[in-house]
C-alpha atoms as a PDB file:
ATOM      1  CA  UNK A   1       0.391 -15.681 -17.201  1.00  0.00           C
ATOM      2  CA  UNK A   2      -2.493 -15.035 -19.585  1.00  0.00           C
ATOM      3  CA  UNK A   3      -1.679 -12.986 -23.002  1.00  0.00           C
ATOM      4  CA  UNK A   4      -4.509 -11.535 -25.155  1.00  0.00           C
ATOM      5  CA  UNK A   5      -4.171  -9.299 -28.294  1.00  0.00           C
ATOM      6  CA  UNK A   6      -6.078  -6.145 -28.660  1.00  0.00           C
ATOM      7  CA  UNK A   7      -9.687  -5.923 -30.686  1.00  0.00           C
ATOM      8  CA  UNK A   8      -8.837  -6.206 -34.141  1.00  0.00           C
ATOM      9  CA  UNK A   9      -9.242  -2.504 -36.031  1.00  0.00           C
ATOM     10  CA  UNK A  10      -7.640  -1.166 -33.248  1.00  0.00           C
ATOM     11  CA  UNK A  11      -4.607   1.257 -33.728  1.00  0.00           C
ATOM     12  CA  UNK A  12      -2.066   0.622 -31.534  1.00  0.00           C
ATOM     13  CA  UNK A  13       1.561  -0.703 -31.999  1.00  0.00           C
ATOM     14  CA  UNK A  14       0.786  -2.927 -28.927  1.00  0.00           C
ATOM     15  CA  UNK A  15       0.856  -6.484 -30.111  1.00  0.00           C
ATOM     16  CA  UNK A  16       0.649  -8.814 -26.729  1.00  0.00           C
ATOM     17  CA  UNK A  17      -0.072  -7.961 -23.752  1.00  0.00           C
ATOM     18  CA  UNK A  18       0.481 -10.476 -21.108  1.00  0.00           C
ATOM     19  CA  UNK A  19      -1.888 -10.242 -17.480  1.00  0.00           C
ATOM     20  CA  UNK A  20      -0.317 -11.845 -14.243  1.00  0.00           C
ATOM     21  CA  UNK A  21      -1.161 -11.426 -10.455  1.00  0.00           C
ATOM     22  CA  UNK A  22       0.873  -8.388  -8.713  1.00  0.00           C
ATOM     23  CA  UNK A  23       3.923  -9.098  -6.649  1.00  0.00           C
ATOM     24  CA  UNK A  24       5.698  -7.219  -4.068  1.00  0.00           C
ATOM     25  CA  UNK A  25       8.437  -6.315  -6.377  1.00  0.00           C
ATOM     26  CA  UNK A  26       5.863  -4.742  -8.485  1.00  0.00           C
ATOM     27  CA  UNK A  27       4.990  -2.133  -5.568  1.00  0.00           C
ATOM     28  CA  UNK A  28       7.010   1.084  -6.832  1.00  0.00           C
ATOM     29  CA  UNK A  29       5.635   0.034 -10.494  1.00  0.00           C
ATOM     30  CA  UNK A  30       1.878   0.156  -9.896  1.00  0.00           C
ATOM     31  CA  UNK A  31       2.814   3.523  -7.511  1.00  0.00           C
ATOM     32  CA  UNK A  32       4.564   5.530 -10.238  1.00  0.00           C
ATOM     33  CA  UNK A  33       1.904   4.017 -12.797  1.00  0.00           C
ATOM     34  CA  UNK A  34      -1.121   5.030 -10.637  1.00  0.00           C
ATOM     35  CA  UNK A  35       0.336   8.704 -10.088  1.00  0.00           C
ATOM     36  CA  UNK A  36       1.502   8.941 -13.740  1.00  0.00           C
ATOM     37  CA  UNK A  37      -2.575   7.894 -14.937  1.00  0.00           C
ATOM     38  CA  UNK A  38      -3.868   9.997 -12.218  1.00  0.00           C
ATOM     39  CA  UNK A  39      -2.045  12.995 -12.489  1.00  0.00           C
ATOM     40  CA  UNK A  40      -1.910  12.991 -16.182  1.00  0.00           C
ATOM     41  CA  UNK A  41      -5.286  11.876 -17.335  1.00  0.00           C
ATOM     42  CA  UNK A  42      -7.365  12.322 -14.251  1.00  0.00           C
ATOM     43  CA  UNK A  43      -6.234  16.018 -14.639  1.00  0.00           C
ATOM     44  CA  UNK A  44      -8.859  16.232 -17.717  1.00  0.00           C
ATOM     45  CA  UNK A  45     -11.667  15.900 -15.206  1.00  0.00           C
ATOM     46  CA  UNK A  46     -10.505  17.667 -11.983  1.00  0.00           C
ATOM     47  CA  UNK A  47      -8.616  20.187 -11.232  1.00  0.00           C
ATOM     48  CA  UNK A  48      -4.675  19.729 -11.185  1.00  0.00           C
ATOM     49  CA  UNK A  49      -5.098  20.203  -7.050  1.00  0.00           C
ATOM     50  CA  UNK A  50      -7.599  17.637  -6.594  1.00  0.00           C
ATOM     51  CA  UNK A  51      -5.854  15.095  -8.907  1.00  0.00           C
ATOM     52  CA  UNK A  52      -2.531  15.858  -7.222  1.00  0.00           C
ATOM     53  CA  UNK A  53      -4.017  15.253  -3.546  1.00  0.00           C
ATOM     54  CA  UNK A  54      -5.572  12.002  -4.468  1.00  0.00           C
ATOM     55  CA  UNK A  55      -2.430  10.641  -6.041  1.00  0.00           C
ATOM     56  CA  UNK A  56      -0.665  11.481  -2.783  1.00  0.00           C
ATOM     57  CA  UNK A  57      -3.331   9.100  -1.280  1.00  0.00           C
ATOM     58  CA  UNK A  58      -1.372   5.994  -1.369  1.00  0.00           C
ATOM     59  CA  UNK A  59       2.458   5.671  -0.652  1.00  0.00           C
ATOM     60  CA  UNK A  60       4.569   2.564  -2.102  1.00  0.00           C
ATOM     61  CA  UNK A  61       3.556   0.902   1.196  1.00  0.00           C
ATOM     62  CA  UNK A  62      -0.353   1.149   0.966  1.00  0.00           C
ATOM     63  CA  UNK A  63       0.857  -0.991  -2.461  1.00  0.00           C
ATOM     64  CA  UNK A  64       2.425  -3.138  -1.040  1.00  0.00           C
ATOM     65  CA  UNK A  65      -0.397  -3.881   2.125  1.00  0.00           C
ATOM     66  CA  UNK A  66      -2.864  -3.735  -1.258  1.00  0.00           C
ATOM     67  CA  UNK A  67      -0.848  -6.494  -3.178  1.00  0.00           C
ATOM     68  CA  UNK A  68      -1.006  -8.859   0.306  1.00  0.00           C
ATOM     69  CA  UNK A  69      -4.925  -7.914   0.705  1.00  0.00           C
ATOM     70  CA  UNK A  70      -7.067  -7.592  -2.551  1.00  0.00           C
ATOM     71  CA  UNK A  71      -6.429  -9.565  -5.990  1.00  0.00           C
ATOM     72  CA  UNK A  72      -4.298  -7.537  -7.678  1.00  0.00           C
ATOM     73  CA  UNK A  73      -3.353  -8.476 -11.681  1.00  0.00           C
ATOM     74  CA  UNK A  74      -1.200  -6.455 -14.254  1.00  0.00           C
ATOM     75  CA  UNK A  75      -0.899  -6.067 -17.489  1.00  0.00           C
ATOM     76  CA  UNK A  76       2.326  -6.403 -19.203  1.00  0.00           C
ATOM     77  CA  UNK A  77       3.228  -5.315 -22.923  1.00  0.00           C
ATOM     78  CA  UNK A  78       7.565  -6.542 -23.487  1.00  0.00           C
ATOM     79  CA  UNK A  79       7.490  -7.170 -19.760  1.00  0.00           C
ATOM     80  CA  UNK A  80       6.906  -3.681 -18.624  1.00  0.00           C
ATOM     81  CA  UNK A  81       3.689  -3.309 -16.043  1.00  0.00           C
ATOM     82  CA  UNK A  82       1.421  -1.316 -18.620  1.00  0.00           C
ATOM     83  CA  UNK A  83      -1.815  -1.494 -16.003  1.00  0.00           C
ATOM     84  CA  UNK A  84      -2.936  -2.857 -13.024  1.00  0.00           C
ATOM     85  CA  UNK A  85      -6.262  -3.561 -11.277  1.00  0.00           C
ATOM     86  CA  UNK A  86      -7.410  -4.678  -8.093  1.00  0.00           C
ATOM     87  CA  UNK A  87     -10.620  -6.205  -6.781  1.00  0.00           C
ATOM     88  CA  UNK A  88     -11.596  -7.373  -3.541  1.00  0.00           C
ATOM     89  CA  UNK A  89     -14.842  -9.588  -3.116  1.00  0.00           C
ATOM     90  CA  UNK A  90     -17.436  -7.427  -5.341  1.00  0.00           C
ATOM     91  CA  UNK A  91     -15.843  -4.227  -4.929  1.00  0.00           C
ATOM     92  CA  UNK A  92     -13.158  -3.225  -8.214  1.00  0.00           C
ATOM     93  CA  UNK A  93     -10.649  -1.369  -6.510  1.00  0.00           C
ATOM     94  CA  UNK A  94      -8.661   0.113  -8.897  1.00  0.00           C
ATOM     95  CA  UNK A  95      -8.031   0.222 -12.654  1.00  0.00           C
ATOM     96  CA  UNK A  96      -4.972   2.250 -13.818  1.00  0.00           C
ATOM     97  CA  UNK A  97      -3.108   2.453 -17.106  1.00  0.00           C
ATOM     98  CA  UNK A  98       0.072   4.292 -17.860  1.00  0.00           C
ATOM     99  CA  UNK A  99      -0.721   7.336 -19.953  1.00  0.00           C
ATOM    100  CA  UNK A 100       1.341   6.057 -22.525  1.00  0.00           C
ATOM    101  CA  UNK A 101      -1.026   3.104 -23.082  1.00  0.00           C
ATOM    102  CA  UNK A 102      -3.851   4.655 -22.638  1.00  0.00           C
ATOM    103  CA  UNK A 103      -7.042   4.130 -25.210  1.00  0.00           C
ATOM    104  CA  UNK A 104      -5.368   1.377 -26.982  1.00  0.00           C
ATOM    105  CA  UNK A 105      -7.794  -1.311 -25.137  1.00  0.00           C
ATOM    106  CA  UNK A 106      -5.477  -2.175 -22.516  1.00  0.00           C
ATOM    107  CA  UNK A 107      -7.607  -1.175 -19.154  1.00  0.00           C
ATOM    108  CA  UNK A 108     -10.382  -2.806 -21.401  1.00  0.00           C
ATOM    109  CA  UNK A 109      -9.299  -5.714 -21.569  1.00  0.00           C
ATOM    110  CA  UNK A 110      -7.875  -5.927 -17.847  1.00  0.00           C
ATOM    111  CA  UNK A 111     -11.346  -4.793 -17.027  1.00  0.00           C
ATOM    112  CA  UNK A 112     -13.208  -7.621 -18.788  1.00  0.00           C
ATOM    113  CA  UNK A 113     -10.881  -9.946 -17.217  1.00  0.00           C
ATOM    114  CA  UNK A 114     -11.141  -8.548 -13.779  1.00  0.00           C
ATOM    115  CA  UNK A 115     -15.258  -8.718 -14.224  1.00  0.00           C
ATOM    116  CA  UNK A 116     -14.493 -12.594 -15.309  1.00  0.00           C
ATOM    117  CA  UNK A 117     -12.436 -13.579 -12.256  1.00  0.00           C
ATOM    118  CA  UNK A 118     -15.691 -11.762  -9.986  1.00  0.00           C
ATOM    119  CA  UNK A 119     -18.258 -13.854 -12.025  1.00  0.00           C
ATOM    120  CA  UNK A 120     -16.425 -17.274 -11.845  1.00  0.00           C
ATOM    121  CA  UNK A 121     -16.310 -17.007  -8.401  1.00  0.00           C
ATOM    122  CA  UNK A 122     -19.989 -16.596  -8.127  1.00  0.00           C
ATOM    123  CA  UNK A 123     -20.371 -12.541  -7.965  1.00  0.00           C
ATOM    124  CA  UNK A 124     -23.197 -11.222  -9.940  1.00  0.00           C
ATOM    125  CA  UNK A 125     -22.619  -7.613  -9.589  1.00  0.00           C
ATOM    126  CA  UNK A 126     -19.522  -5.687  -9.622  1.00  0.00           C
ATOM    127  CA  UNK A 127     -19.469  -2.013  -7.477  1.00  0.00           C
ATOM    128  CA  UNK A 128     -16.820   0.491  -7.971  1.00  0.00           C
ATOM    129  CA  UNK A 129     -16.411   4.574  -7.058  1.00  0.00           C
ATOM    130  CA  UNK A 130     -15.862   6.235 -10.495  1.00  0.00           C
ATOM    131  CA  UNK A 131     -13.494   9.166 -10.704  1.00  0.00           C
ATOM    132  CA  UNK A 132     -14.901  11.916 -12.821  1.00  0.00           C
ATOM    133  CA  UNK A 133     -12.676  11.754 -15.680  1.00  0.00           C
ATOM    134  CA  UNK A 134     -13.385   7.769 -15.548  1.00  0.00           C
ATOM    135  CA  UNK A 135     -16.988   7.793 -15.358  1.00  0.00           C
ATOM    136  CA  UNK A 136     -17.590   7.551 -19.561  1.00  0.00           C
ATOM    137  CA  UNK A 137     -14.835   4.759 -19.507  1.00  0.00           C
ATOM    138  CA  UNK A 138     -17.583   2.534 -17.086  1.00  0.00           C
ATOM    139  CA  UNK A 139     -20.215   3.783 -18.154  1.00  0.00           C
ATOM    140  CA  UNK A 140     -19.702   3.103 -22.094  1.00  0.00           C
ATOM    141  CA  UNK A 141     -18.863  -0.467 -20.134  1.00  0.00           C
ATOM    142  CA  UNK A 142     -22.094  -1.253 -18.686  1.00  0.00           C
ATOM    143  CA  UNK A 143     -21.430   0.030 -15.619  1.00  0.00           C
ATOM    144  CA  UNK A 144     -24.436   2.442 -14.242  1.00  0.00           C
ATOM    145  CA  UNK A 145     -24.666   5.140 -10.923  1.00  0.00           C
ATOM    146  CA  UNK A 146     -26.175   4.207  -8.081  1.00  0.00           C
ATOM    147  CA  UNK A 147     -26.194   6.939  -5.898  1.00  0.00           C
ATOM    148  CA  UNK A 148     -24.824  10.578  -5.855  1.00  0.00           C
ATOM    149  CA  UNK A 149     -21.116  10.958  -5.845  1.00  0.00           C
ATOM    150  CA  UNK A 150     -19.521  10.867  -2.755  1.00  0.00           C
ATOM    151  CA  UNK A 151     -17.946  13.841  -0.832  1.00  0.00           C
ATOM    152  CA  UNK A 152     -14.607  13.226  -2.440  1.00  0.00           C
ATOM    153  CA  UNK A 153     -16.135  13.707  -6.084  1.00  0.00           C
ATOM    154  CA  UNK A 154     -16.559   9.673  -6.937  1.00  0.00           C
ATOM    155  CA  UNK A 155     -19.853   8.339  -8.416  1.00  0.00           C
ATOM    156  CA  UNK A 156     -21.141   5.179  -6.694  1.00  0.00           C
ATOM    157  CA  UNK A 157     -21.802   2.834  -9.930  1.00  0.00           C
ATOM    158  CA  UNK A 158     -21.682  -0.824 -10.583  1.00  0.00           C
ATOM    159  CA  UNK A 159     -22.589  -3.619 -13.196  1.00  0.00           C
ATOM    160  CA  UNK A 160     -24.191  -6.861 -13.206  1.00  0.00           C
ATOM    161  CA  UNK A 161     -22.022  -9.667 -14.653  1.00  0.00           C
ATOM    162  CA  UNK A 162     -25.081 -12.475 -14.622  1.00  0.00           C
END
């Protein structure tokens, strides 16, 4: 378990938040905490139908096959799963924080972590599919486009970690 405490100046009454690789006992967690961020902050940048049919996407047991596949970490503030994030190889996954937490540095910080793990194991570039209300979240992060969005509305974008 790795803790880190959030950017100083920042206003939050978060004081630790603790990281730790997903389990299965996590799985309906990280499902109600991905619906919960999609549904109630993807909303700003899509329509209520198109954030609703992409939170339907993935059941409790596409979790569960995704915490036995890709590397999947949470964050943790008073042992509660606050966020969660998976990568696989180069690709970043997923990053989703519960609305409650959200902008208080929390999917920041998983982020930078996530980016870490990826360089350490010699990848120099990270590649992800930005949703459209999460596009200014990467991009204020380094991350840039690299193609069109896709037909489902994502934009193609990725950073260099080197």
């Amino acid at each position: 378990m790795v803790s880190f405490r959030l950017r100083p100046g920042k206003v939050s009454t978060v004081k630790t938040v603790h990281r730790r690789l997903a389990t299965l006992n996590d799985s309906n967690r990280l499902f109600d905490l991905r619906r919960q961020s999609i549904i109630k902050l993807a909303a700003k940048g899509m329509s209520i139908e198109e954030a609703a049919r992409w939170a339907e996407e993935l059941t409790v047991a596409g979790i569960e096959r995704k915490i036995c596949e890709p590397e999947i970490w949470v964050a943790e503030v008073s042992e509660k799963v606050v966020s969660w994030g998976a990568i696989r190889g180069d690709q970043l996954e997923g990053l989703y924080t519960d609305p409650q937490f959200a902008s208080q540095g929390i999917g920041t910080e998983l982020l930078r972590m996530l980016e870490e793990l990826m360089q350490k194991s010699g990848i120099s570039a990270v590649r992800a599919e930005a949703s459209s209300n999460a596009e200014a979240f990467y991009l204020r992060r380094g991350y840039e486009r690299t193609a069109p969005p896709t037909s489902k509305g994502a934009q193609p974008i990725r950073k260099r970690l080197s």
